[in-house]
Protein backbone atom coordinates (compact mmCIF):
# COMPACT_ATOMS: atom_id res chain seq x y z
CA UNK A 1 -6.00 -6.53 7.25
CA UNK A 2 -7.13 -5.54 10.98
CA UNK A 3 -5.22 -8.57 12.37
CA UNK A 4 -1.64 -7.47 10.27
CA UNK A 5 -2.46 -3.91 11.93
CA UNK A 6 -3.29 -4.76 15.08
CA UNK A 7 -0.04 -7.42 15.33
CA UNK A 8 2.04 -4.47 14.06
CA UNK A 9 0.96 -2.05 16.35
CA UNK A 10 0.96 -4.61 19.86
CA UNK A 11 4.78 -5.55 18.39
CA UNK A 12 5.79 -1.57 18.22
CA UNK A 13 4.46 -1.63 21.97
CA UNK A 14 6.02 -4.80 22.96
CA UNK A 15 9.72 -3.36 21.42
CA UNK A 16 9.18 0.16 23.58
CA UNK A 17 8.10 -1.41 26.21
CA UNK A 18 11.37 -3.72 25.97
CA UNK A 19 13.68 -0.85 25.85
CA UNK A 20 11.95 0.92 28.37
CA UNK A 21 12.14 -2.30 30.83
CA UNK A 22 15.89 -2.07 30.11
CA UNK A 23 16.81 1.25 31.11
CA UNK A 24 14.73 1.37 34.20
CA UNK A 25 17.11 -1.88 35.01
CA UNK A 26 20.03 0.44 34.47
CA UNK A 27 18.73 3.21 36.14
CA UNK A 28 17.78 1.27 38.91
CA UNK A 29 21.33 -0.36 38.98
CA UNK A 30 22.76 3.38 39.11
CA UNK A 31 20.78 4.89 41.83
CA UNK A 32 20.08 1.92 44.44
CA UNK A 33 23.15 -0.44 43.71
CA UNK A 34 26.12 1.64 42.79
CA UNK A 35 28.05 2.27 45.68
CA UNK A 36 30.40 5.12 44.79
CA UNK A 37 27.19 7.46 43.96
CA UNK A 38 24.89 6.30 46.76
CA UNK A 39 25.14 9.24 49.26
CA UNK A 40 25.81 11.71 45.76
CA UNK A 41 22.05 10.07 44.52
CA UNK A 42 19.60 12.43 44.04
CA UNK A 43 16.92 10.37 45.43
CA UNK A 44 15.75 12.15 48.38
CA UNK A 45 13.33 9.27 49.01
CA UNK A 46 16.19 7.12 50.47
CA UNK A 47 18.31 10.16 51.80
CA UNK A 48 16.06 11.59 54.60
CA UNK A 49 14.99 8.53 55.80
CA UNK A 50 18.55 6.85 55.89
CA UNK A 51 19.68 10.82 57.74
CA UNK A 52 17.08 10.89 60.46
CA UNK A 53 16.89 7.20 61.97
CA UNK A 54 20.88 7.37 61.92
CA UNK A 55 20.40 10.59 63.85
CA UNK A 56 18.11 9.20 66.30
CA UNK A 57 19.86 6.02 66.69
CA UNK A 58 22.99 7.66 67.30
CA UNK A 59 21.55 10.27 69.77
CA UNK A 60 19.47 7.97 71.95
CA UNK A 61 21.22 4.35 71.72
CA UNK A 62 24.94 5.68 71.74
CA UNK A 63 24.89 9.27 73.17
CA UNK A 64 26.63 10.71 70.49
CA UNK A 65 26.98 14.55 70.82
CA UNK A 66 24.96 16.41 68.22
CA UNK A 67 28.06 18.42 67.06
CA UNK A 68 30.23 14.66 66.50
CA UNK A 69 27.11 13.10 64.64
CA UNK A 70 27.27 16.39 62.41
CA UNK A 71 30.84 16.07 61.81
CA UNK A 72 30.53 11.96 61.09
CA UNK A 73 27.96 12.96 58.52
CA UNK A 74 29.67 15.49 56.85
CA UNK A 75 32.63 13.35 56.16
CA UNK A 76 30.70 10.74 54.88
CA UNK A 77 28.72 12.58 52.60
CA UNK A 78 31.70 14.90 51.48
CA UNK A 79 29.34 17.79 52.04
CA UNK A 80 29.10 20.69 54.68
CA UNK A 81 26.53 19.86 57.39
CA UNK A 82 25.73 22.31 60.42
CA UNK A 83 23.40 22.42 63.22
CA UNK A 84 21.23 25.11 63.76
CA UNK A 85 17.95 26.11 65.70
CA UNK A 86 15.10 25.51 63.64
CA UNK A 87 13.72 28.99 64.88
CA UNK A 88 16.86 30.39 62.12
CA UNK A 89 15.81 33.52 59.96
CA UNK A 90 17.18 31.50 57.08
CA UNK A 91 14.53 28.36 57.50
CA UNK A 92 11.22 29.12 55.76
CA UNK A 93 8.99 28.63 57.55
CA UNK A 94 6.85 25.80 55.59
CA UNK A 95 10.66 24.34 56.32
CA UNK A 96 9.57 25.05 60.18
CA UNK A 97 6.60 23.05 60.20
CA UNK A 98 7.83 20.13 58.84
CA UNK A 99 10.22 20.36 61.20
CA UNK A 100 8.81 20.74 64.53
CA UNK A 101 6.30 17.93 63.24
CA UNK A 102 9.55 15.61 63.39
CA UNK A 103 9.97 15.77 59.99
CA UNK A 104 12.46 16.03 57.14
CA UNK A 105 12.36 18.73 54.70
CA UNK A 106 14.01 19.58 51.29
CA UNK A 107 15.10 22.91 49.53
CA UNK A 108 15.39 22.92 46.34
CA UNK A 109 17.59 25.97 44.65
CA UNK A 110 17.46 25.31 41.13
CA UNK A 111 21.41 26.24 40.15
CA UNK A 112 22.60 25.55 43.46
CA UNK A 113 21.54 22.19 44.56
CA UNK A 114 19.39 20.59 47.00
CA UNK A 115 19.10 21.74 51.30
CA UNK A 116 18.42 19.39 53.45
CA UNK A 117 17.10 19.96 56.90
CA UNK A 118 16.68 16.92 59.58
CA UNK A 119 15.08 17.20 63.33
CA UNK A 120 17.38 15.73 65.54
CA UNK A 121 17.98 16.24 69.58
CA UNK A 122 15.38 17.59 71.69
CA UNK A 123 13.27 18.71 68.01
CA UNK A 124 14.65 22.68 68.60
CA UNK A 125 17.72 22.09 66.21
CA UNK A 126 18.12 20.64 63.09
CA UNK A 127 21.04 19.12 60.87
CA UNK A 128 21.37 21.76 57.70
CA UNK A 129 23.18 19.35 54.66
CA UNK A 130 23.93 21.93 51.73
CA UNK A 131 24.46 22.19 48.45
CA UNK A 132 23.78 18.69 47.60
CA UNK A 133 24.19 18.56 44.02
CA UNK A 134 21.63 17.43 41.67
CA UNK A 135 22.88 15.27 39.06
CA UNK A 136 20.87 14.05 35.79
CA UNK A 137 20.00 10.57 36.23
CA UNK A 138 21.18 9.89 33.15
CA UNK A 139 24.19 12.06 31.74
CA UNK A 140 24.13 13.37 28.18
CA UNK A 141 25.92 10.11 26.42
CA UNK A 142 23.52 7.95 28.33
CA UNK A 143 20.18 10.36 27.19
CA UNK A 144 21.71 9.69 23.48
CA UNK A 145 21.77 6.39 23.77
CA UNK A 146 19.02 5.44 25.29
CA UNK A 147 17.01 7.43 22.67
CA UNK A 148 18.91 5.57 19.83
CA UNK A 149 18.33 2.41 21.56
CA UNK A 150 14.43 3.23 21.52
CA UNK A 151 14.64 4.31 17.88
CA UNK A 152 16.34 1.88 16.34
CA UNK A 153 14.63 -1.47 18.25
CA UNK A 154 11.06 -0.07 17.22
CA UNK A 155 12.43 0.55 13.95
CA UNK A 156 14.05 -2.67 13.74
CA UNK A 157 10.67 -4.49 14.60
CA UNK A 158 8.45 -2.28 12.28
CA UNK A 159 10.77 -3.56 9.31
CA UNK A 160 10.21 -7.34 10.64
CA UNK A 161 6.77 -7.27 10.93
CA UNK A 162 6.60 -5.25 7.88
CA UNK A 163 8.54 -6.74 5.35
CA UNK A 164 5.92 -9.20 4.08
CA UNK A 165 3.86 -6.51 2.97
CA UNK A 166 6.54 -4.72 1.65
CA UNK A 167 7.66 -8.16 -0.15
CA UNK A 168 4.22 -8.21 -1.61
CA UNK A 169 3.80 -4.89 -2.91
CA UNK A 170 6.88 -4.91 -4.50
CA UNK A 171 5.49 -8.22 -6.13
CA UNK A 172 2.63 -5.92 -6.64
CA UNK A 173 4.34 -3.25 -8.34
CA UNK A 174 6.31 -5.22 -10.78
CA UNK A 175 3.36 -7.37 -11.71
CA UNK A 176 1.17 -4.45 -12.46
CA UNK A 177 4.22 -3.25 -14.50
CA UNK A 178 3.90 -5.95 -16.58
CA UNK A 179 0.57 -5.71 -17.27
CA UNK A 180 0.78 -2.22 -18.29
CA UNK A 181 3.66 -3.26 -20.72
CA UNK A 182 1.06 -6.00 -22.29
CA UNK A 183 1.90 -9.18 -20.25
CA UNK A 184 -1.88 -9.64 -19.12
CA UNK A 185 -0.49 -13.41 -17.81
CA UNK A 186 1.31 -11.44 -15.38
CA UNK A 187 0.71 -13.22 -12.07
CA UNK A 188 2.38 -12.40 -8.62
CA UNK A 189 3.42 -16.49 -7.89
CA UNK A 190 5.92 -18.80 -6.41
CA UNK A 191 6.52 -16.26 -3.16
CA UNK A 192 5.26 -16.98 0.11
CA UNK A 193 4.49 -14.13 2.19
CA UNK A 194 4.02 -15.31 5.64
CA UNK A 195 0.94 -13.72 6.34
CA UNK A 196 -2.55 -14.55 5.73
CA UNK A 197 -3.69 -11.28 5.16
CA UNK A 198 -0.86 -10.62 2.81
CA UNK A 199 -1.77 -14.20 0.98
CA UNK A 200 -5.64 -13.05 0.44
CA UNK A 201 -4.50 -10.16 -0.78
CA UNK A 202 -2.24 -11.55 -3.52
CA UNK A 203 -5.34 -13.46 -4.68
CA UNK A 204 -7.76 -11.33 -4.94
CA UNK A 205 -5.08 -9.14 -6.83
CA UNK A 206 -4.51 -12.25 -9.39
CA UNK A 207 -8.28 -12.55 -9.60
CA UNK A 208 -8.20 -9.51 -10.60
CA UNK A 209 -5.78 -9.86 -12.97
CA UNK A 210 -7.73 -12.96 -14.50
CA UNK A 211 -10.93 -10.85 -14.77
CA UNK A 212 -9.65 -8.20 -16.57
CA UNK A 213 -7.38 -10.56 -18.75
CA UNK A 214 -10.62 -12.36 -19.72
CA UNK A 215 -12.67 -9.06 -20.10
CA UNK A 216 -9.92 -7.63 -22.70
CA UNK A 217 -9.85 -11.39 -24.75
CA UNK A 218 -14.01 -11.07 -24.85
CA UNK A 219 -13.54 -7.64 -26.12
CA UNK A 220 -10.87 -8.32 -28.69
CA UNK A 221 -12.88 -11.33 -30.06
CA UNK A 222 -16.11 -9.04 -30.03
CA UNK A 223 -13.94 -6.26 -32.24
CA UNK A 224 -12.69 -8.79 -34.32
CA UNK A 225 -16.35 -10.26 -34.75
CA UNK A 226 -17.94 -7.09 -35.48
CA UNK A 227 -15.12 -6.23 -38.11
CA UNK A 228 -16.02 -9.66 -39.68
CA UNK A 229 -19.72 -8.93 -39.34
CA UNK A 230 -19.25 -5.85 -41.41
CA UNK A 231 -16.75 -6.93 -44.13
CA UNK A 232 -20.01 -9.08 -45.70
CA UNK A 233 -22.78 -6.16 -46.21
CA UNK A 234 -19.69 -3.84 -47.10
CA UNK A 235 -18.09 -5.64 -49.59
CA UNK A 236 -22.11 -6.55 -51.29
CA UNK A 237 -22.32 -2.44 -51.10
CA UNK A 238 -18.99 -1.74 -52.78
CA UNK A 239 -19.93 -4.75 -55.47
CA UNK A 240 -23.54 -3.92 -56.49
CA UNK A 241 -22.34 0.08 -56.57
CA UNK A 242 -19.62 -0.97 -59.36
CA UNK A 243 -22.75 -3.11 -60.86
CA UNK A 244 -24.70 -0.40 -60.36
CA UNK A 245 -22.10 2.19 -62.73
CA UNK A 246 -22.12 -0.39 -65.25
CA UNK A 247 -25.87 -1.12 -65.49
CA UNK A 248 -27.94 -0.24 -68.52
CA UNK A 249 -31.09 -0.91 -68.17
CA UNK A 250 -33.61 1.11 -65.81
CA UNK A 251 -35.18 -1.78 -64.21
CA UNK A 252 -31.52 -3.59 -63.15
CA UNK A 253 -30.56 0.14 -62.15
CA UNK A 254 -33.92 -0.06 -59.93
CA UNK A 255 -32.85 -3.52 -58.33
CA UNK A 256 -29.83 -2.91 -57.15
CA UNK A 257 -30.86 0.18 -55.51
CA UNK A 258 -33.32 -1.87 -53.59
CA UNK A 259 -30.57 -4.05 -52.68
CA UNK A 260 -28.37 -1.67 -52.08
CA UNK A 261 -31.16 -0.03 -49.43
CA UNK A 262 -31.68 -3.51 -47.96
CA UNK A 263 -28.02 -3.67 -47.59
CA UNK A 264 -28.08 -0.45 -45.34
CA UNK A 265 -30.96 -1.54 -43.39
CA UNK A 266 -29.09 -4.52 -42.61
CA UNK A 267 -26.16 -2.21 -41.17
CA UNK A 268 -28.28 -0.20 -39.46
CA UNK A 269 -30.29 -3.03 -37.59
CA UNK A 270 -26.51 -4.02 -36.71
CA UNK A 271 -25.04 -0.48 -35.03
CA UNK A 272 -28.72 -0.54 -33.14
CA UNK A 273 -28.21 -4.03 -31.90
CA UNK A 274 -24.27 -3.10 -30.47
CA UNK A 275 -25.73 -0.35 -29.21
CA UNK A 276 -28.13 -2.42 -27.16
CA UNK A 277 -25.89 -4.49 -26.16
CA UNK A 278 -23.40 -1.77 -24.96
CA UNK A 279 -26.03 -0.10 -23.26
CA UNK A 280 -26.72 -3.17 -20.45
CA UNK A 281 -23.48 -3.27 -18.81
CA UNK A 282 -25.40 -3.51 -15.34
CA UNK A 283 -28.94 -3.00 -13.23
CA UNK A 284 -27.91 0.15 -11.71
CA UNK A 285 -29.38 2.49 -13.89
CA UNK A 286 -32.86 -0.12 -14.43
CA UNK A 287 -36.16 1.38 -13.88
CA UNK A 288 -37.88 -1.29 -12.82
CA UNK A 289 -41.47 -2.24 -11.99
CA UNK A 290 -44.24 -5.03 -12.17
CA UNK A 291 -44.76 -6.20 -16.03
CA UNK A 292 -47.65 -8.29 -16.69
CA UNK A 293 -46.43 -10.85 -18.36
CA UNK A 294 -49.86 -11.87 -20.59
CA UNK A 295 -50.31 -8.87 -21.95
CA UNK A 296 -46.28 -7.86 -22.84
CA UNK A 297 -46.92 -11.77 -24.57
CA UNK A 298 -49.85 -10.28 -26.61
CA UNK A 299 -48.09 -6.89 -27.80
CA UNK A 300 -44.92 -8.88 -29.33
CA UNK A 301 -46.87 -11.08 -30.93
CA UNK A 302 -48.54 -8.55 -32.77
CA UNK A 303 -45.70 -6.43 -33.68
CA UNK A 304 -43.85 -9.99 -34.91
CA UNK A 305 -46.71 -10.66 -37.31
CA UNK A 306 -44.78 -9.77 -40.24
CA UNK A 307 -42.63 -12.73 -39.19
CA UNK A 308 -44.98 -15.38 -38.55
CA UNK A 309 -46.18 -15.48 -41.88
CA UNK A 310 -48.00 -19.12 -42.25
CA UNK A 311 -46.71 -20.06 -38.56
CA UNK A 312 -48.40 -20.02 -35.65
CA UNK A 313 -46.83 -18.25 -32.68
CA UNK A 314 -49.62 -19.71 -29.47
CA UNK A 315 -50.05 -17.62 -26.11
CA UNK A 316 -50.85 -20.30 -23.66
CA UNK A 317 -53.04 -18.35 -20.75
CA UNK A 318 -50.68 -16.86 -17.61
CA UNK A 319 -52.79 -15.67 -15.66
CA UNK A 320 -52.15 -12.74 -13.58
CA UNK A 321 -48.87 -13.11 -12.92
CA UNK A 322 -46.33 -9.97 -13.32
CA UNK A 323 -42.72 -9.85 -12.91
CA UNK A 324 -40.11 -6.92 -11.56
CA UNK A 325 -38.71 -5.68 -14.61
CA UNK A 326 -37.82 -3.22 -17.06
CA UNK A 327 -40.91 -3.00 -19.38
CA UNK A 328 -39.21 -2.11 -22.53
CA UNK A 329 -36.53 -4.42 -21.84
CA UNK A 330 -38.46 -7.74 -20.98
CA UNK A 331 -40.61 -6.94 -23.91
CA UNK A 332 -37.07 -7.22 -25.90
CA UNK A 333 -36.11 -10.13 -23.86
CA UNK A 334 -39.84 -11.82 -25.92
CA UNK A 335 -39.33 -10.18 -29.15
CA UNK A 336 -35.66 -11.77 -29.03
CA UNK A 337 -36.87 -15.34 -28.34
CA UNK A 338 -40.53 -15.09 -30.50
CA UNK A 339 -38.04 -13.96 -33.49
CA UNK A 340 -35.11 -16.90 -32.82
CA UNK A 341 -37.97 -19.46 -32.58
CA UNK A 342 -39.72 -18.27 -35.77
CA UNK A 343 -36.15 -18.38 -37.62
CA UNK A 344 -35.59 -22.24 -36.96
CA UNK A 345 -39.43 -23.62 -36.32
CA UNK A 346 -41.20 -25.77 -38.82
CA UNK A 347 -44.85 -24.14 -38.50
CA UNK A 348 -45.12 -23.34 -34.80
CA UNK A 349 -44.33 -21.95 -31.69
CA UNK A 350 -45.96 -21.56 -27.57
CA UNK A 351 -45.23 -19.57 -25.33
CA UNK A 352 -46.06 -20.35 -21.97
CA UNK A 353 -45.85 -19.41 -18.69
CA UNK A 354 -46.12 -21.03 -14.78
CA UNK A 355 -45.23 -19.55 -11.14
CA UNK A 356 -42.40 -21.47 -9.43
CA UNK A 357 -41.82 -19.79 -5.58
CA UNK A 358 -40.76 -16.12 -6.30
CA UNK A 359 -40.00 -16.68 -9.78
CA UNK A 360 -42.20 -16.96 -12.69
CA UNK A 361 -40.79 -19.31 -15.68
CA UNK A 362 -41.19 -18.22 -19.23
CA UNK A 363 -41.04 -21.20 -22.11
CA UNK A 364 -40.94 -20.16 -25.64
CA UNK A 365 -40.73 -23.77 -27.74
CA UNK A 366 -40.50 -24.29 -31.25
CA UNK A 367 -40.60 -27.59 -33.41
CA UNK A 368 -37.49 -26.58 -34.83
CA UNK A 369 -34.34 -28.67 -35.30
CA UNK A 370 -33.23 -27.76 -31.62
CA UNK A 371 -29.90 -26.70 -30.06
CA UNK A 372 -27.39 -30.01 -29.34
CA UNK A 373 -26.44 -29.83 -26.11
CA UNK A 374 -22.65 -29.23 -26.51
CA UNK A 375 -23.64 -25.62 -28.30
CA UNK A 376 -26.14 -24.46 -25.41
CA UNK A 377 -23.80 -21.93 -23.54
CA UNK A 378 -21.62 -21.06 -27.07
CA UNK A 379 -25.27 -19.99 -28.90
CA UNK A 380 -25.37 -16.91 -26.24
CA UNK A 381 -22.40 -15.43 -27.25
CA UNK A 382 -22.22 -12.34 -29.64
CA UNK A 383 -22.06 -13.35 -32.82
CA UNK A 384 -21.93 -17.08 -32.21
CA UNK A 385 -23.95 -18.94 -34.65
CA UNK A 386 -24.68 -22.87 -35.25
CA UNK A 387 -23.96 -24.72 -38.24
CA UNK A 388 -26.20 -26.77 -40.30
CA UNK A 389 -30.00 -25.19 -39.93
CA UNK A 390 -29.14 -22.24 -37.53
CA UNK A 391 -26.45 -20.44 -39.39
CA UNK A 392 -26.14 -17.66 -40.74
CA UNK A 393 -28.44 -18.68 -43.99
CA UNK A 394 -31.40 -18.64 -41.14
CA UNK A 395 -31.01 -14.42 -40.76
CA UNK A 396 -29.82 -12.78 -38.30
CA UNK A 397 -26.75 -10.80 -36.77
CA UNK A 398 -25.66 -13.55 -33.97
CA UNK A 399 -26.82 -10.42 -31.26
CA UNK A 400 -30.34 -11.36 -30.56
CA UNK A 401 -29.51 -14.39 -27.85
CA UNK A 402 -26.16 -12.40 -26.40
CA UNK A 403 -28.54 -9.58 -25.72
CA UNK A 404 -31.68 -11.63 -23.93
CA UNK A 405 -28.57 -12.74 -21.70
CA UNK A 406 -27.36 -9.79 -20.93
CA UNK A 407 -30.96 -7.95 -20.03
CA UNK A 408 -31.20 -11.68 -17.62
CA UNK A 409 -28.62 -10.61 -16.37
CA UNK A 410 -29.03 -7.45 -15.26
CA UNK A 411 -32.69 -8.21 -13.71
CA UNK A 412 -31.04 -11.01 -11.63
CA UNK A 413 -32.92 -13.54 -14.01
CA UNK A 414 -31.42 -16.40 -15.98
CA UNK A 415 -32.29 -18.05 -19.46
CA UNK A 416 -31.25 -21.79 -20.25
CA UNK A 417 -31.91 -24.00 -23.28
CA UNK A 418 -33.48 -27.66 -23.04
CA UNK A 419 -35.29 -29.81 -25.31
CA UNK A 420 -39.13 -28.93 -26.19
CA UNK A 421 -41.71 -30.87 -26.13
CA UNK A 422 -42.74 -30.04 -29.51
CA UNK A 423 -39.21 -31.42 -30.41
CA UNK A 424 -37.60 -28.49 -31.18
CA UNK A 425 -35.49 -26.20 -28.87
CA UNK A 426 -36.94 -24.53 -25.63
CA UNK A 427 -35.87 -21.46 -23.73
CA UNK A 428 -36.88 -20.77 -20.13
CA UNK A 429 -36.81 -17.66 -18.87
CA UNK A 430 -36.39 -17.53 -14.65
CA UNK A 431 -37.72 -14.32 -13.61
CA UNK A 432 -38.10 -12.79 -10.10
CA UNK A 433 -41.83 -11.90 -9.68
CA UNK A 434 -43.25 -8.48 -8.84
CA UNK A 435 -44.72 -9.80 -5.40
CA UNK A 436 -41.39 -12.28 -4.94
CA UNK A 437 -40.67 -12.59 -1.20
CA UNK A 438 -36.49 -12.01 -2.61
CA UNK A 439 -37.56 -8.36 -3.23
């Protein structure tokens, strides 16, 4: 953007500077090289010179009377010219000095015109050439068109060097249109602007376009998921409530009340997790600071015991090593993965955990069934779940993985899937570390 500036700004120059060069030509032409105007010129600069060596070559190489030389002048220059003693009450006397110095000397009487006074003779008497009339250099038709001339080149350039931009945001303008009207494949395409600057800007504009395009789809699909994701615990609701108007007996009354309870848990557990995963749209707002990682390990453990039931859930030793994080969000991050891995293993689960440069790595495995390969990036989406052995009959609202990516995420770690030694699935957490050399 500083280059199409700065190439606008030296063309405006270059244009003035153009139209300037022109009409000092012309004026030029009209005060050195037109020869009707030459003595009527109002340079001065070429008058008194041109006055007093014609006086003194006249005087001294031809012996031309004063009084002749005065008349020869005043014919040529069609103006009255008389000789008088440069001691006259009607010199001033700065006039004087100039004067008696051998010099020339101008009057100026604004209204009037211009007195000119030349030493000539024996430097006692002086030629007196008055009024010589000033004239404009340029005349009022000339002023007016040589400010047009200056107006409408720069203008003239400004729209050349400024109609690719205004090409492009035109392009602009009708593309966002578009959007706005619901077109979100609205791209600015198939016009070359001619400038770089202009080009980049066009892309990052249809970048744009693209990233809010694919923001909107993921946030459609995520409405229409969690619309689907309620339908099910709804409609069970709305059926055991007619059952439960129809039942007779106390005890079938007291069952579907449990269920019905269950049923609401279930819906609450769900608004909690979108809230969640609302909630982590960036880092910005992260309070972060060193986490020991052994002991966060320990807590979840113990608050998962419910879950682990006849499993084992192993905390292989880490050490001392912390990372940079939000506690209560790391310790979600575990709680997330302890909880998947207990959902699909067979009878156990380690976690582990090993320093790698300014990272530490995190490794929850499970003998499970694993992930296949092709469904590794899909499984972190909301609501994304895996046929056969990780569906839906497993438990589970398809938030738990979107949300460990999301809190990654927003710590600047990362989380990928691979195949465990115990022959299950294994996630590995990359995590910066507290004393990291990148912070």
């Amino acid at each position: 953007m500083n280059r199409l500036i700065l190439r606008f700004s030296l063309g405006t120059l270059g244009a003035f500077l153009t139209v300037i060069l022109l009409w000092t030509g012309f004026v030029y032409w009209r005060l050195n090289l037109s020869s009707e105007e030459t003595w009527n010129s109002p340079s001065t600069q070429l008058l008194l010179p041109m006055l007093e060596t014609g006086a003194k070559l006249a005087l001294q190489r031809d012996g031309v009377p004063l009084e002749r030389f005065a008349q020869g002048i005043a014919r040529i220059l069609e103006q009255p010219v008389r000789l008088q003693p440069i001691d006259s009450p009607n010199i001033f006397e700065q006039h004087r000095e100039l004067l008696r110095d051998g010099k020339p000397a101008t009057r100026l009487t604004p209204g009037i015109g211009n007195t000119y006074y030349v030493p000539v003779g024996d430097g006692k008497r002086a030629l007196i050439i008055c009024p010589i009339e000033s004239k404009l250099l340029l005349n009022p038709p000339q002023l007016i068109a040589f400010i047009l001339s200056i107006t409408l080149i720069i203008a003239l350039t400004g729209y050349i060097l400024a109609r690719p931009m205004i090409r492009m945001m035109n392009s602009m303008a009708a593309t966002a249109r578009q959007v706005m009207e619901g077109d979100l494949s609205a791209r600015i395409t198939g016009q070359r602007f001619g400038d770089r600057e202009c080009a980049e800007l066009v892309a990052t504009f249809n970048r744009l376009a693209d990233h809010n395009q694919t923001l909107f789809e993921k946030q459609q699909h995520l409405f229409q998921a969690i619309a689907h994701e309620m339908r099910t615990p709804t409609a069970r609701m709305r059926f055991k409530l007619e059952m439960l108007a129809t039942a007779k007996s106390e005890a079938k009354k007291e069952q579907l009340l449990q269920e019905l309870d269950a049923d609401l848990d279930e819906l609450d557990s769900f608004v909690k997790e979108l809230v969640v995963y609302n909630s982590l749209d960036d880092g910005s707002a992260l309070n972060k600071s060193a986490v020991p990682v052994a002991s966060t390990l320990k807590r979840e453990r113990e608050a998962l015991i419910h879950l682990i039931g006849e499993r084992t859930v192993e905390l292989l030793d880490c050490g001392d090593l912390s990372i940079l994080a939000e506690e209560r969000l790391f310790a979600r991050v575990v709680r997330n993965l302890v909880s998947n891995a207990l959902r699909y293993t067979k009878s156990r689960v380690v976690v582990s955990c090993e320093p790698k440069g300014d990272f530490v790595l995190i490794h929850v495995d499970d003998d499970g069934p694993g992930v296949p390969e092709k469904d590794r990036i899909r499984i972190f989406e909301p609501f994304k779940r895996l046929e056969e052995s990780r569906g839906k009959a497993s438990g589970g609202l398809g938030l738990g993985l979107a949300i460990v990516r999301r809190i990654t995420q927003v710590h600047g770690a990362t989380i990928d899937i691979d195949t465990s030694p115990l022959g299950g699935a294994r996630f590995t957490l990359c995590w910066p570390r507290a004393d990291g050399r990148s912070f």
